[in-house]
PDB file of N, CA and C in Angstrom:
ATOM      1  N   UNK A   1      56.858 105.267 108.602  1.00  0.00           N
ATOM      2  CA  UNK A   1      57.923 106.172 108.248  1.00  0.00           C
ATOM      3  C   UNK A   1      59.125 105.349 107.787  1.00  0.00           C
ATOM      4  N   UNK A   2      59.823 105.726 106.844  1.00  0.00           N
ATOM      5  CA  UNK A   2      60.998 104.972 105.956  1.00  0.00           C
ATOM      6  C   UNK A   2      62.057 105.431 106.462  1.00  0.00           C
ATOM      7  N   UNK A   3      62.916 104.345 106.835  1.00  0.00           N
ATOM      8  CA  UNK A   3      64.208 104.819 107.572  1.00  0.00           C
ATOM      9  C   UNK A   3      65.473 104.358 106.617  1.00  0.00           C
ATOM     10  N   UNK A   4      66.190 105.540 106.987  1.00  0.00           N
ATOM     11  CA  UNK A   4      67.578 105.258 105.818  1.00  0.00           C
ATOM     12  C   UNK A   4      68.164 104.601 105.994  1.00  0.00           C
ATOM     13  N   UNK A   5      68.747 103.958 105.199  1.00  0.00           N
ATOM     14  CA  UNK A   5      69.675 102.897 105.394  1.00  0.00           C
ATOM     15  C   UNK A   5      71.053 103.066 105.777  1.00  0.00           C
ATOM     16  N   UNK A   6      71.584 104.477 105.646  1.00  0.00           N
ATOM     17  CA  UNK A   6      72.570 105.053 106.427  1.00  0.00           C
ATOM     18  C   UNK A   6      72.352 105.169 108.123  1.00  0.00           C
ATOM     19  N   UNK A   7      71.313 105.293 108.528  1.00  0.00           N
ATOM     20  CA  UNK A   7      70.791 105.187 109.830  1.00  0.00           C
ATOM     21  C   UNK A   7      70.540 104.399 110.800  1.00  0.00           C
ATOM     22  N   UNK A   8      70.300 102.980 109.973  1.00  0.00           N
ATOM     23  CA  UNK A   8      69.862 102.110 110.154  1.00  0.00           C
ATOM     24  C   UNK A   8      70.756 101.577 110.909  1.00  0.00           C
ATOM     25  N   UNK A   9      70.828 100.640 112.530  1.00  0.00           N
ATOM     26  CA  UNK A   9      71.925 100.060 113.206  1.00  0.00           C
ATOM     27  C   UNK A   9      72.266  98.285 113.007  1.00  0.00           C
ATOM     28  N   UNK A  10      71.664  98.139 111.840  1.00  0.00           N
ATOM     29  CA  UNK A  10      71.590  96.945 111.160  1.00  0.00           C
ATOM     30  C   UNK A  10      72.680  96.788 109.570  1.00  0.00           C
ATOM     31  N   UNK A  11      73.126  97.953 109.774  1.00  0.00           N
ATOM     32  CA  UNK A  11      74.212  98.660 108.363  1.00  0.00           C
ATOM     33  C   UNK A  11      74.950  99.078 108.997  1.00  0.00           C
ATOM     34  N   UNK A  12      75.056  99.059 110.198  1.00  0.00           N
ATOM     35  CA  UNK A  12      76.943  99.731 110.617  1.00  0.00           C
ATOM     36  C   UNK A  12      77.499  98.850 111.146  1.00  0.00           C
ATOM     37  N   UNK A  13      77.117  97.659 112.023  1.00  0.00           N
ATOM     38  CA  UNK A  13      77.940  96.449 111.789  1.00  0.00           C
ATOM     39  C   UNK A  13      78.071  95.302 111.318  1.00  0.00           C
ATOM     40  N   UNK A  14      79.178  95.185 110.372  1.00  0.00           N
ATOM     41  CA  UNK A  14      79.771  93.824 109.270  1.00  0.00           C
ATOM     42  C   UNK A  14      80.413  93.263 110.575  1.00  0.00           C
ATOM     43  N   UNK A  15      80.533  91.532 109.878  1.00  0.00           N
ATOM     44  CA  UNK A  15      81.238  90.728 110.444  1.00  0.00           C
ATOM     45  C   UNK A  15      82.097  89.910 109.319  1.00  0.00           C
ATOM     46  N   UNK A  16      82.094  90.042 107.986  1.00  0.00           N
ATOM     47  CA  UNK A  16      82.619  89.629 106.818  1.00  0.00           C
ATOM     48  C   UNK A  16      82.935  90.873 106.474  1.00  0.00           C
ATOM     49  N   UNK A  17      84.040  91.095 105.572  1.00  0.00           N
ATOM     50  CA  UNK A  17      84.079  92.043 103.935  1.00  0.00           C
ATOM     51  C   UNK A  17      85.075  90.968 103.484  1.00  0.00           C
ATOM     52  N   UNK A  18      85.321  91.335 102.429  1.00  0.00           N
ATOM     53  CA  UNK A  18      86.111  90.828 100.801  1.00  0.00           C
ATOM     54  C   UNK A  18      87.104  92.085 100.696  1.00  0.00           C
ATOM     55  N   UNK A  19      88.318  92.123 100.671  1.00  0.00           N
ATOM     56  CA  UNK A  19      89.353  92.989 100.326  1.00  0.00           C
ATOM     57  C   UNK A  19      89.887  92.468  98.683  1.00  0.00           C
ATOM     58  N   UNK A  20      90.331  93.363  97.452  1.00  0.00           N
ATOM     59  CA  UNK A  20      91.266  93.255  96.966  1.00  0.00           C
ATOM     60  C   UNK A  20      92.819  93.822  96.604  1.00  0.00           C
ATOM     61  N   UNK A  21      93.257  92.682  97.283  1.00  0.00           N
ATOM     62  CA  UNK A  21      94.912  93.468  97.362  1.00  0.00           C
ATOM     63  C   UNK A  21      95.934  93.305  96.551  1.00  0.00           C
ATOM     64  N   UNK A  22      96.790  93.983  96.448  1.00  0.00           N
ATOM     65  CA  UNK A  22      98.164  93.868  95.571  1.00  0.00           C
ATOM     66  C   UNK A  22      99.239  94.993  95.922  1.00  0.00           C
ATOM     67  N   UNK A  23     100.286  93.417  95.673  1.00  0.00           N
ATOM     68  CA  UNK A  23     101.396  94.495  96.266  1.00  0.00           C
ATOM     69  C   UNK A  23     102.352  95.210  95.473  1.00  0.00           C
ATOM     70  N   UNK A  24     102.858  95.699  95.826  1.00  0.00           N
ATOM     71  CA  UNK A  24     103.559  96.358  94.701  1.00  0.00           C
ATOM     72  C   UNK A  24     104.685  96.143  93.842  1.00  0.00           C
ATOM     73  N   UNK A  25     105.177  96.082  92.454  1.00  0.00           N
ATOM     74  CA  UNK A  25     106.295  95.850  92.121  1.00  0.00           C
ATOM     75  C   UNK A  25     107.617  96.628  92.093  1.00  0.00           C
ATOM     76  N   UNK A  26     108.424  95.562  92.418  1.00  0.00           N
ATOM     77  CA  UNK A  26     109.855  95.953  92.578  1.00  0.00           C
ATOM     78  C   UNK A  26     110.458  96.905  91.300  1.00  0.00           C
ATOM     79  N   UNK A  27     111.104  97.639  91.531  1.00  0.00           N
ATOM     80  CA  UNK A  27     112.360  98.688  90.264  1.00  0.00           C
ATOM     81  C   UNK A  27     112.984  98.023  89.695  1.00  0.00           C
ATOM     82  N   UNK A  28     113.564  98.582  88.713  1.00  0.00           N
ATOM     83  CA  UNK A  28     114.080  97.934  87.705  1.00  0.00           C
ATOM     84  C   UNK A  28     115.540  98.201  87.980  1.00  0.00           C
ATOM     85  N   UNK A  29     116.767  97.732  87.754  1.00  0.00           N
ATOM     86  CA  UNK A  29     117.631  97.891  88.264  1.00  0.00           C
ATOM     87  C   UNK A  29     118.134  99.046  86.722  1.00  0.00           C
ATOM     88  N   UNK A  30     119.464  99.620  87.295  1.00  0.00           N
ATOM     89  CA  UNK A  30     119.940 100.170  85.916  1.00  0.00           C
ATOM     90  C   UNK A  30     121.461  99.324  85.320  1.00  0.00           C
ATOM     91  N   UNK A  31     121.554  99.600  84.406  1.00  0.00           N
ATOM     92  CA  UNK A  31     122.115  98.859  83.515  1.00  0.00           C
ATOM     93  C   UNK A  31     123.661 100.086  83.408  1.00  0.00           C
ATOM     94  N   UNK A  32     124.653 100.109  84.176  1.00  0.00           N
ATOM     95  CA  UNK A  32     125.706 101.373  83.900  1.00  0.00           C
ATOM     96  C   UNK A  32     126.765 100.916  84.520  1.00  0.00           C
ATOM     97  N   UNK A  33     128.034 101.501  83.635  1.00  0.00           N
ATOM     98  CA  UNK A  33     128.981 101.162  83.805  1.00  0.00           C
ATOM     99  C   UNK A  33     130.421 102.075  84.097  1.00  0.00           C
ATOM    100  N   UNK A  34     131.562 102.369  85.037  1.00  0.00           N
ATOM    101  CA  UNK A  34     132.058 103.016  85.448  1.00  0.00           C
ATOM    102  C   UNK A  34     133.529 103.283  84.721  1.00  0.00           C
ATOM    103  N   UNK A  35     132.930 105.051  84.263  1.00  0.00           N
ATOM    104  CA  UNK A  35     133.928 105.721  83.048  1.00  0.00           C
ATOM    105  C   UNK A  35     135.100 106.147  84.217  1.00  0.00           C
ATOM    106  N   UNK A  36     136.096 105.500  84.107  1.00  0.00           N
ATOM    107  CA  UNK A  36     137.289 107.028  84.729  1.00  0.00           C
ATOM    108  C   UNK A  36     138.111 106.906  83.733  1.00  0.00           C
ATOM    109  N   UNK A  37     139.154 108.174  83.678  1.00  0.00           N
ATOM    110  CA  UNK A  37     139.939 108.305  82.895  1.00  0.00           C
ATOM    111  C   UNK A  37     140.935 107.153  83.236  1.00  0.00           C
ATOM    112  N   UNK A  38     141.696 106.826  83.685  1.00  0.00           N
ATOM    113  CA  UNK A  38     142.635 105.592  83.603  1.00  0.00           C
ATOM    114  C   UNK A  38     142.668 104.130  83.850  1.00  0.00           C
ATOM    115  N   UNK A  39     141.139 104.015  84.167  1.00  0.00           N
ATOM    116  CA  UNK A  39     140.941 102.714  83.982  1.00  0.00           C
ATOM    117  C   UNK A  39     139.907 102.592  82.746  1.00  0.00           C
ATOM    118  N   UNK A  40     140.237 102.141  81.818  1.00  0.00           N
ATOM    119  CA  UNK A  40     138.967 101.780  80.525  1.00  0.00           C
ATOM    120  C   UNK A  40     138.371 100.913  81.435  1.00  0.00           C
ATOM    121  N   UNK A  41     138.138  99.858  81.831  1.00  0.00           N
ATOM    122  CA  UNK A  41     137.205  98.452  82.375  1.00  0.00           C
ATOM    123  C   UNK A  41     137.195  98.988  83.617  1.00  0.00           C
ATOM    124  N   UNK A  42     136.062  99.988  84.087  1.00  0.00           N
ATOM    125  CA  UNK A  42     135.854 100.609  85.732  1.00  0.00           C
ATOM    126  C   UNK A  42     134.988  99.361  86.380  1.00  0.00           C
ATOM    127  N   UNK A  43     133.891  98.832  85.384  1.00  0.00           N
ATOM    128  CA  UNK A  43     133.100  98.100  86.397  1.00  0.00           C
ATOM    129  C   UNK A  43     131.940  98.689  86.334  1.00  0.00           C
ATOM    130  N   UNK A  44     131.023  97.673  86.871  1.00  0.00           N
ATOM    131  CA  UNK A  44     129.746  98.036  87.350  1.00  0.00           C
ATOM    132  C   UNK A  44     129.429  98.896  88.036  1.00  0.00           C
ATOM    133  N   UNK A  45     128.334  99.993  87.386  1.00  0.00           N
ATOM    134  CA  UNK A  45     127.992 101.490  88.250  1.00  0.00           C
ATOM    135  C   UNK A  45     126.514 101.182  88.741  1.00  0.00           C
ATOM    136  N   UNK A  46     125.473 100.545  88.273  1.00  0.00           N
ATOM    137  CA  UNK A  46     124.201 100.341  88.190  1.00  0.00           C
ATOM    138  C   UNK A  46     123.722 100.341  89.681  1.00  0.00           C
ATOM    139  N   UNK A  47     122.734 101.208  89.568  1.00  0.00           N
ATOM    140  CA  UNK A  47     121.847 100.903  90.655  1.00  0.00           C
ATOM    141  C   UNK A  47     120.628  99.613  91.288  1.00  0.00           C
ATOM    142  N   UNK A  48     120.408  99.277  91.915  1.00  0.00           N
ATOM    143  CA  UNK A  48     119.495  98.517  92.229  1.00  0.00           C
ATOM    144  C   UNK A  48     117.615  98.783  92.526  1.00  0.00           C
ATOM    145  N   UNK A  49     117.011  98.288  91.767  1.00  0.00           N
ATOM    146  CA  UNK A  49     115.425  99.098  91.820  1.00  0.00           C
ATOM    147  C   UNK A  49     115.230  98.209  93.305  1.00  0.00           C
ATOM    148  N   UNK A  50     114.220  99.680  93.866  1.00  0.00           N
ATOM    149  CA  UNK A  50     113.120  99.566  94.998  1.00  0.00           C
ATOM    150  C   UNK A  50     112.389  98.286  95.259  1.00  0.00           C
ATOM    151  N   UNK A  51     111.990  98.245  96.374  1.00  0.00           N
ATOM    152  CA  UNK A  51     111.553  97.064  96.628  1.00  0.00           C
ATOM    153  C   UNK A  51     109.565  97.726  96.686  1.00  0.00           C
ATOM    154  N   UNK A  52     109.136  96.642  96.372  1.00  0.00           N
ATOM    155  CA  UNK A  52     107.712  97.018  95.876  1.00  0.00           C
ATOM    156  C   UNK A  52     107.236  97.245  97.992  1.00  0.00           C
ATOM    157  N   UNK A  53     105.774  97.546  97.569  1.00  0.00           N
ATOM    158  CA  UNK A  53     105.339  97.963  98.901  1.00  0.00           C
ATOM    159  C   UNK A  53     104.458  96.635  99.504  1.00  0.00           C
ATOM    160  N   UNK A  54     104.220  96.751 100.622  1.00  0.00           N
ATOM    161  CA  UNK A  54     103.769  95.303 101.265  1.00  0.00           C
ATOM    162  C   UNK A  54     102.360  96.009 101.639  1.00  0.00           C
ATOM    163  N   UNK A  55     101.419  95.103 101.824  1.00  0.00           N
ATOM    164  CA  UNK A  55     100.448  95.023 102.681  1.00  0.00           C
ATOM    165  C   UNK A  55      99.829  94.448 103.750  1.00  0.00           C
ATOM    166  N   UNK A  56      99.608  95.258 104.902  1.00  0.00           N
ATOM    167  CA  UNK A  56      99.571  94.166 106.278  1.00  0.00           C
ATOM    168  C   UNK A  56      98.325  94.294 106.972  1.00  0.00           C
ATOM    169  N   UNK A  57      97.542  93.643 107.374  1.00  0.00           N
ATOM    170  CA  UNK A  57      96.183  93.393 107.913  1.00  0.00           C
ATOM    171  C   UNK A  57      96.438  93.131 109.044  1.00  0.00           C
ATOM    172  N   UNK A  58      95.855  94.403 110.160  1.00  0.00           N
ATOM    173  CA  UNK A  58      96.348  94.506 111.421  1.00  0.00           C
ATOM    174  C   UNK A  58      94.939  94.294 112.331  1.00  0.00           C
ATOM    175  N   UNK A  59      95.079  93.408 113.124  1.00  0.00           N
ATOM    176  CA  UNK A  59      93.619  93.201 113.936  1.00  0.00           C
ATOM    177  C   UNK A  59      93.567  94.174 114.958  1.00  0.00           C
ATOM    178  N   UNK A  60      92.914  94.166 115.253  1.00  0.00           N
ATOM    179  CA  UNK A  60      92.395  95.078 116.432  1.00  0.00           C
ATOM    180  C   UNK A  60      91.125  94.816 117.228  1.00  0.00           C
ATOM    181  N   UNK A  61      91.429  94.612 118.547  1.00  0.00           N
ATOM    182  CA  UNK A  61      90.269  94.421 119.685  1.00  0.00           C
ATOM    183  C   UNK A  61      89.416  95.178 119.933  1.00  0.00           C
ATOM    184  N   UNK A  62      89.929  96.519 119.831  1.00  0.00           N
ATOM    185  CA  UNK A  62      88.932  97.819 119.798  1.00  0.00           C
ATOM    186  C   UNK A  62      87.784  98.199 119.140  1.00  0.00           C
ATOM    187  N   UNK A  63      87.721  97.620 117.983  1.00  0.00           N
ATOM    188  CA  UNK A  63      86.804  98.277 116.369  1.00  0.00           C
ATOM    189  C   UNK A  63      86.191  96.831 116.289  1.00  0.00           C
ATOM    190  N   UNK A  64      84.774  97.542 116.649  1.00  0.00           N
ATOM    191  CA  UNK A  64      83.775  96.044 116.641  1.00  0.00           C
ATOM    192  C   UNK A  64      83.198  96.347 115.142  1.00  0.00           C
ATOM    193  N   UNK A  65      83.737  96.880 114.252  1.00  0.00           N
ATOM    194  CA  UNK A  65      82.963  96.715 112.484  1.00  0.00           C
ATOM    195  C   UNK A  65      83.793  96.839 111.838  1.00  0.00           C
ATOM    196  N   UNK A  66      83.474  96.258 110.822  1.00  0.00           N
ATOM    197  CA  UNK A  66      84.333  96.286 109.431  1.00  0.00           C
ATOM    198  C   UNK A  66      83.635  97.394 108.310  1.00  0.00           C
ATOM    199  N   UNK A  67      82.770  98.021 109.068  1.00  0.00           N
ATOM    200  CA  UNK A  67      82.049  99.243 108.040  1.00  0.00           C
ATOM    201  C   UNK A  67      83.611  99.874 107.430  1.00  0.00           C
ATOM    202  N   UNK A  68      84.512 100.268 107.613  1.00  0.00           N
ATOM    203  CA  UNK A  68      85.514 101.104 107.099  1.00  0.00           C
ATOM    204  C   UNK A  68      86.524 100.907 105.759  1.00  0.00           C
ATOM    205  N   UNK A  69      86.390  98.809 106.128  1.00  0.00           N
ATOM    206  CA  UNK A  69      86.879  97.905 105.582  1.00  0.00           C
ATOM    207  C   UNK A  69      86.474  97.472 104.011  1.00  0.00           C
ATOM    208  N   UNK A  70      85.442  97.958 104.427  1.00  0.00           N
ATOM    209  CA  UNK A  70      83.990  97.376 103.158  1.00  0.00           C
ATOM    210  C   UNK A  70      84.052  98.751 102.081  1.00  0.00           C
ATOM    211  N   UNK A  71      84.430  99.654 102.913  1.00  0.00           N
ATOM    212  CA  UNK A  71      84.501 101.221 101.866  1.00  0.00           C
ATOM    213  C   UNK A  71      84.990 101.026 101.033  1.00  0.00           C
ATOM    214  N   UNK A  72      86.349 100.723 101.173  1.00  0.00           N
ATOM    215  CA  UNK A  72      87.046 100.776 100.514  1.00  0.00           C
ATOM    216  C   UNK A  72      87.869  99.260  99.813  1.00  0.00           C
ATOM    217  N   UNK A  73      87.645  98.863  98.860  1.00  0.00           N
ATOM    218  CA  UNK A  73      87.371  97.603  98.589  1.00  0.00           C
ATOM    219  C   UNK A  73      89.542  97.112  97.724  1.00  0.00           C
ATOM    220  N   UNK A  74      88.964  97.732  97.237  1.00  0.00           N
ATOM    221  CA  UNK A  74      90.620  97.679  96.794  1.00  0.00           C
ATOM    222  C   UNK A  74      91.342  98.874  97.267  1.00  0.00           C
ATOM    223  N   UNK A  75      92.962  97.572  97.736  1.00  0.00           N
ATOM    224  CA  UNK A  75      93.912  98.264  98.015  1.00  0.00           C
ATOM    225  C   UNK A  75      95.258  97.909  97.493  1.00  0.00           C
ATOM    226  N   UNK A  76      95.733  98.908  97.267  1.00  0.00           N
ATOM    227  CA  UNK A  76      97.215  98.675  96.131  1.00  0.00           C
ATOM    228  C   UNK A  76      98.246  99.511  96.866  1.00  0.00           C
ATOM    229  N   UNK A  77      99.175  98.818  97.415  1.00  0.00           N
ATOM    230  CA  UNK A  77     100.724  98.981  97.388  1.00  0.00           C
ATOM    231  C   UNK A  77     101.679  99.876  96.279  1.00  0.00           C
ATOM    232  N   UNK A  78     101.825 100.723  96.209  1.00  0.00           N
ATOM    233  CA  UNK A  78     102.400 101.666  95.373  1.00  0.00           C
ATOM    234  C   UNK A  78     104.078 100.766  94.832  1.00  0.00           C
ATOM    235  N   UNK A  79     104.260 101.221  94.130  1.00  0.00           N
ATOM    236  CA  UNK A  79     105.454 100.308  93.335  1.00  0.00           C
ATOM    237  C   UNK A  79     106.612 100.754  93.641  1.00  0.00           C
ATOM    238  N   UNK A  80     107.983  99.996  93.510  1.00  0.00           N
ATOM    239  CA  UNK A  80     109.525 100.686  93.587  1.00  0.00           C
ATOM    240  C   UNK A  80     110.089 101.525  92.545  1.00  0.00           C
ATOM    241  N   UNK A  81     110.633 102.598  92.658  1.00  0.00           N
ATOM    242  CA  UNK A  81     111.412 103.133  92.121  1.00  0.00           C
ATOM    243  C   UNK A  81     112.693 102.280  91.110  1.00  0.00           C
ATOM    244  N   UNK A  82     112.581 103.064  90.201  1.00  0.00           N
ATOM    245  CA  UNK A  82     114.122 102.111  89.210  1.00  0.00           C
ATOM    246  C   UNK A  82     115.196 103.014  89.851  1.00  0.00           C
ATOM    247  N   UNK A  83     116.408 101.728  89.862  1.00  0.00           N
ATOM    248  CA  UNK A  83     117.949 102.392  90.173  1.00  0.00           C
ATOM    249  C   UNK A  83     118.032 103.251  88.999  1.00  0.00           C
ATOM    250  N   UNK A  84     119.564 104.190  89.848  1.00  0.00           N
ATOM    251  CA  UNK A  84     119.900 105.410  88.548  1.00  0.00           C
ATOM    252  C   UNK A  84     121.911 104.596  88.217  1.00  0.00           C
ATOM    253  N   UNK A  85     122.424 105.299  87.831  1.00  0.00           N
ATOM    254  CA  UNK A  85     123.777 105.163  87.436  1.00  0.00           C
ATOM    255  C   UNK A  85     124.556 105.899  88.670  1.00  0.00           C
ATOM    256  N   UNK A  86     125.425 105.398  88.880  1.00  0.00           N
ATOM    257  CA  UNK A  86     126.423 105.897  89.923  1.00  0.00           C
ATOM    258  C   UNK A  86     126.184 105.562  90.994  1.00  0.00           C
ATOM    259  N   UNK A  87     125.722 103.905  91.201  1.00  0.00           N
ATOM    260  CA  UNK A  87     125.619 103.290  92.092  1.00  0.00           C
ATOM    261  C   UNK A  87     124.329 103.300  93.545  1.00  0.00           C
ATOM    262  N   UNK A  88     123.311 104.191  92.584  1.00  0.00           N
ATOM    263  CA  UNK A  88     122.102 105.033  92.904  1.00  0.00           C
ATOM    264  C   UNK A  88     120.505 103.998  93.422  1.00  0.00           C
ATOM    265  N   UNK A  89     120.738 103.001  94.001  1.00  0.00           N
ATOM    266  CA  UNK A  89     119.643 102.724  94.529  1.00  0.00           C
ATOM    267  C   UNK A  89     117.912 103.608  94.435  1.00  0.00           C
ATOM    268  N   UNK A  90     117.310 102.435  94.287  1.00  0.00           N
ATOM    269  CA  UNK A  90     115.684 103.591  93.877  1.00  0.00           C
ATOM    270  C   UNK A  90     114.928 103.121  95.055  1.00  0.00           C
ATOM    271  N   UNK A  91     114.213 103.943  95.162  1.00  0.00           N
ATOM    272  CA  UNK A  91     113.361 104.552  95.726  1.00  0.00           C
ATOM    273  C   UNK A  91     112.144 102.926  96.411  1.00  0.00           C
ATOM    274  N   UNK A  92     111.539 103.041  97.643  1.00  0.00           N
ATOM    275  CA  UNK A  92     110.567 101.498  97.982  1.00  0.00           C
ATOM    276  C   UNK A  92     109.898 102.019  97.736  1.00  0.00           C
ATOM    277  N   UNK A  93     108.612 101.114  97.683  1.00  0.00           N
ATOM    278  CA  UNK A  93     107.434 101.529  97.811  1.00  0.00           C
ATOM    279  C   UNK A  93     107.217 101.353  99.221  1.00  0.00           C
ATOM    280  N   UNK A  94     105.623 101.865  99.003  1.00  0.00           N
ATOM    281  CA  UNK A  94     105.209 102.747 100.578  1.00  0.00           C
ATOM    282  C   UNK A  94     104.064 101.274 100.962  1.00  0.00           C
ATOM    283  N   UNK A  95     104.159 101.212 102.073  1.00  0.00           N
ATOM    284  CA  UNK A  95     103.723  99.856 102.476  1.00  0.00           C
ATOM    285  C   UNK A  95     102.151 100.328 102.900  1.00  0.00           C
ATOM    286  N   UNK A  96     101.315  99.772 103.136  1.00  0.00           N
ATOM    287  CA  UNK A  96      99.940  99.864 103.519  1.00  0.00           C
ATOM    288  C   UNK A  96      99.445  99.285 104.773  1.00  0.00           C
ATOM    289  N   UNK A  97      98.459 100.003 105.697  1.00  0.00           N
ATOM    290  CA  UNK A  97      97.986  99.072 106.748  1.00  0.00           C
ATOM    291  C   UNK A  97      96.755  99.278 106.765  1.00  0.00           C
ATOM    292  N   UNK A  98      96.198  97.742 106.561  1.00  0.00           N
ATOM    293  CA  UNK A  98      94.229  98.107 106.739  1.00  0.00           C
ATOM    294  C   UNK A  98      94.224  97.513 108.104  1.00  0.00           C
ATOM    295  N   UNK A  99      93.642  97.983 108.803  1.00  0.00           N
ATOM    296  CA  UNK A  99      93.180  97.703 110.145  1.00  0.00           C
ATOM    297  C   UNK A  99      91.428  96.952 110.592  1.00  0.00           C
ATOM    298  N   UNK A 100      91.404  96.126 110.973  1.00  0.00           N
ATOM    299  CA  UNK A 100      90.599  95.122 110.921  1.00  0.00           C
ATOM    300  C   UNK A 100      89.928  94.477 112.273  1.00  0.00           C
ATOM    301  N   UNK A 101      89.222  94.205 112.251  1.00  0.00           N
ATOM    302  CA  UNK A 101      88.894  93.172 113.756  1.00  0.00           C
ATOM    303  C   UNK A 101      89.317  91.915 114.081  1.00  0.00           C
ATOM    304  N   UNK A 102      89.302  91.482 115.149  1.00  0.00           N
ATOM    305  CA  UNK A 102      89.596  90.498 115.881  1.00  0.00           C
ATOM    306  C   UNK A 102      88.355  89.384 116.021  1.00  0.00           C
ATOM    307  N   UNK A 103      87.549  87.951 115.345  1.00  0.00           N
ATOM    308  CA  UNK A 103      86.687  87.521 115.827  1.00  0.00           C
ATOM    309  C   UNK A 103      87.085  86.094 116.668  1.00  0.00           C
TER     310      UNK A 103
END
């Protein structure tokens, strides 16, 4: 009788995987400058772009496989937001956690 390989207890625990990661890039800053009526030369209004997102590989004593790890092979850090005008800071990116074993 042929047994699946989903079934099989020789396929649910890894002791290696291969991740590919990247993190994310930073915003672009904006480029603006501050109109009031009685000062012509206000100055710099520009915002500052987001900071890109990080990725952190967290061990864990608990989780004897990397079956979860292996699923999903690439992982990407979502990117920063660009500054706006009026001194408008943008937006981070969103950071990531793959969770992993301990050998």
């Amino acid at each position: 009788m042929a047994r699946s390989v989903g079934n099989d207890e020789e396929w649910k625990f890894f002791d290696t995987a291969r991740l590919n990661v990247s993190g994310g890039n930073g915003g672009k800053g904006c480029v603006a400058f501050l109109r009031l009526k009685g000062e012509p030369l206000g100055g710099p209004a520009g915002g500052r772009g987001g900071k890109g997102g990080d990725i952190y590989l967290i061990c864990d004593e608990g989780i004897n496989t990397l079956a979860p790890v292996r699923n999903k092979v690439h992982v990407r850090a979502t990117h920063g937001r660009g500054g706006l005008g009026k001194s408008k800071d943008g937006c981070n990116g969103r950071d990531i956690y793959v969770r992993g074993e301990v050998k």
